[in-house]
Protein backbone atom coordinates (compact mmCIF):
# COMPACT_ATOMS: atom_id res chain seq x y z
CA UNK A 1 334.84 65.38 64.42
CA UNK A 2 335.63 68.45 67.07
CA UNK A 3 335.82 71.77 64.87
CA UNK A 4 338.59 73.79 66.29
CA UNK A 5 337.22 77.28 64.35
CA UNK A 6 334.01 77.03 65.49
CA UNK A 7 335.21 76.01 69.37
CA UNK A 8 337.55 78.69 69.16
CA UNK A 9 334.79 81.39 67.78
CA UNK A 10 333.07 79.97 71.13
CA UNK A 11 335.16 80.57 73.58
CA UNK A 12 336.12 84.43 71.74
CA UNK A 13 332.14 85.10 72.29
CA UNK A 14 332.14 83.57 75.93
CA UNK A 15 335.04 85.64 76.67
CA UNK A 16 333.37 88.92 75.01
CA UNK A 17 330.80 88.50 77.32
CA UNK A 18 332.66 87.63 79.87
CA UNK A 19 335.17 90.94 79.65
CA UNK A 20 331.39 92.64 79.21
CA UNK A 21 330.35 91.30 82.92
CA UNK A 22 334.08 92.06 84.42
CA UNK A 23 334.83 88.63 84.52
CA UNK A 24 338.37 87.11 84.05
CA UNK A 25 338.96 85.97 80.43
CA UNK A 26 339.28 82.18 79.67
CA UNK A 27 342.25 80.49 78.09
CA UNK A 28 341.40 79.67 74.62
CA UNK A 29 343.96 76.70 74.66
CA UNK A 30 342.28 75.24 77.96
CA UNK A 31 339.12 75.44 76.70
CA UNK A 32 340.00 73.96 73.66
CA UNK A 33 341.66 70.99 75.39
CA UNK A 34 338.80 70.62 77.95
CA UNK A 35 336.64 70.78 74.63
CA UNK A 36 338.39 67.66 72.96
CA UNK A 37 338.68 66.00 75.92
CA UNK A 38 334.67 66.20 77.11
CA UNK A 39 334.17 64.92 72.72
CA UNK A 40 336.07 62.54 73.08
CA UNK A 41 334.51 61.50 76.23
CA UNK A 42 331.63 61.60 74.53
CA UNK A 43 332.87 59.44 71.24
CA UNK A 44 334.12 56.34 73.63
CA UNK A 45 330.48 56.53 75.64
CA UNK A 46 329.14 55.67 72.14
CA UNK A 47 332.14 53.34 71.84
CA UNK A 48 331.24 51.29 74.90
CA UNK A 49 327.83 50.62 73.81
CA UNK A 50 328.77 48.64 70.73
CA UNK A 51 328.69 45.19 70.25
CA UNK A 52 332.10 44.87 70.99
CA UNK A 53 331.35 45.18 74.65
CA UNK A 54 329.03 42.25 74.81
CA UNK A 55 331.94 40.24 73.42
CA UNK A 56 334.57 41.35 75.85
CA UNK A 57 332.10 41.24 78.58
CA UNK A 58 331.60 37.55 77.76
CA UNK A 59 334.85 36.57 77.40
CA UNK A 60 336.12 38.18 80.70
CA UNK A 61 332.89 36.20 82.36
CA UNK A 62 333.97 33.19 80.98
CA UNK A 63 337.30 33.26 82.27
CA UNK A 64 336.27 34.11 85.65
CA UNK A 65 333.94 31.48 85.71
CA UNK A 66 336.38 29.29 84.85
CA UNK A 67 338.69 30.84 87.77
CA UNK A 68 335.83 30.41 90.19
CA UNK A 69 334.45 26.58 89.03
CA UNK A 70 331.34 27.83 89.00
CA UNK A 71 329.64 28.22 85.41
CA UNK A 72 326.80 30.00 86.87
CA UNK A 73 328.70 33.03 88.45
CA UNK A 74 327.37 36.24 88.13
CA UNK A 75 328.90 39.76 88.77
CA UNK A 76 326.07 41.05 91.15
CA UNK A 77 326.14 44.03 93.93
CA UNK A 78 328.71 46.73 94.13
CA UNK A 79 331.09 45.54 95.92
CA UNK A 80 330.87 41.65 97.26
CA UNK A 81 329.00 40.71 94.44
CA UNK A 82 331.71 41.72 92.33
CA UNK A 83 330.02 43.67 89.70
CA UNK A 84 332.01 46.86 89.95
CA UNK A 85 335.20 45.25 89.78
CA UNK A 86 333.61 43.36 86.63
CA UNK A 87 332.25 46.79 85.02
CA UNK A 88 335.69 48.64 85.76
CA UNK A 89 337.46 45.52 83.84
CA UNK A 90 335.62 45.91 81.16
CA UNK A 91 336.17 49.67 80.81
CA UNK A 92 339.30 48.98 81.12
CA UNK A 93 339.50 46.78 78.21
CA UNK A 94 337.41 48.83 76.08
CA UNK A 95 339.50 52.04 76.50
CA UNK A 96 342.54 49.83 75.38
CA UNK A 97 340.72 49.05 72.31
CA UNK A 98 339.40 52.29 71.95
CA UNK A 99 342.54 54.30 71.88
CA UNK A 100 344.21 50.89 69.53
CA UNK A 101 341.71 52.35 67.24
CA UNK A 102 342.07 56.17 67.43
CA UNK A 103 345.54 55.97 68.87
CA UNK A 104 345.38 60.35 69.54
CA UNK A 105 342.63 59.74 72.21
CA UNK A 106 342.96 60.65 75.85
């Protein structure tokens, strides 16, 4: 869970020694925003490597398979192979679920 007193006492300590070096002060509220974003970055990394994925990985394989006719397709290379397209899908479809579940996430 981000603690917004301690991120704050943080950025006051950076910015003490930052006025100590003559160097422009930083925003407390953009830090703290750049802080919750970068955690919960950091909470839907852990997200995606749940078992969840697996399942939404092989359902979206299945039903490309089934698109193709061809039950042994797999999403190889970057580009022709199709695996990019298949890993962004599944990001995709994860950060749906992810923010259905913690509906204040970015």
């Amino acid at each position: 869970m981000f603690n917004t007193a301690k991120a704050v006492a943080e950025v006051e300590e950076r910015n003490r020694l930052r006025k100590e070096a003559r160097l422009p002060l930083l925003s407390i509220e953009r830090e703290l925003q750049r802080q919750k974003i970068a955690e919960d970055e950091k909470r839907f990394e852990r997200f995606m490597q749940s078992t969840l994925r697996e399942a939404v990985e092989d359902d979206i394989l299945e039903k490309l398979r089934k698109r193709r006719y061809d039950q042994q397709w797999k999403p190889t290379g970057f580009l022709s192979g199709g695996g990019f397209a298949f890993d962004i899908r599944v990001r995709r479809i994860m950060k749906r679920l992810y923010r259905r579940q913690r509906p204040h996430a970015v």
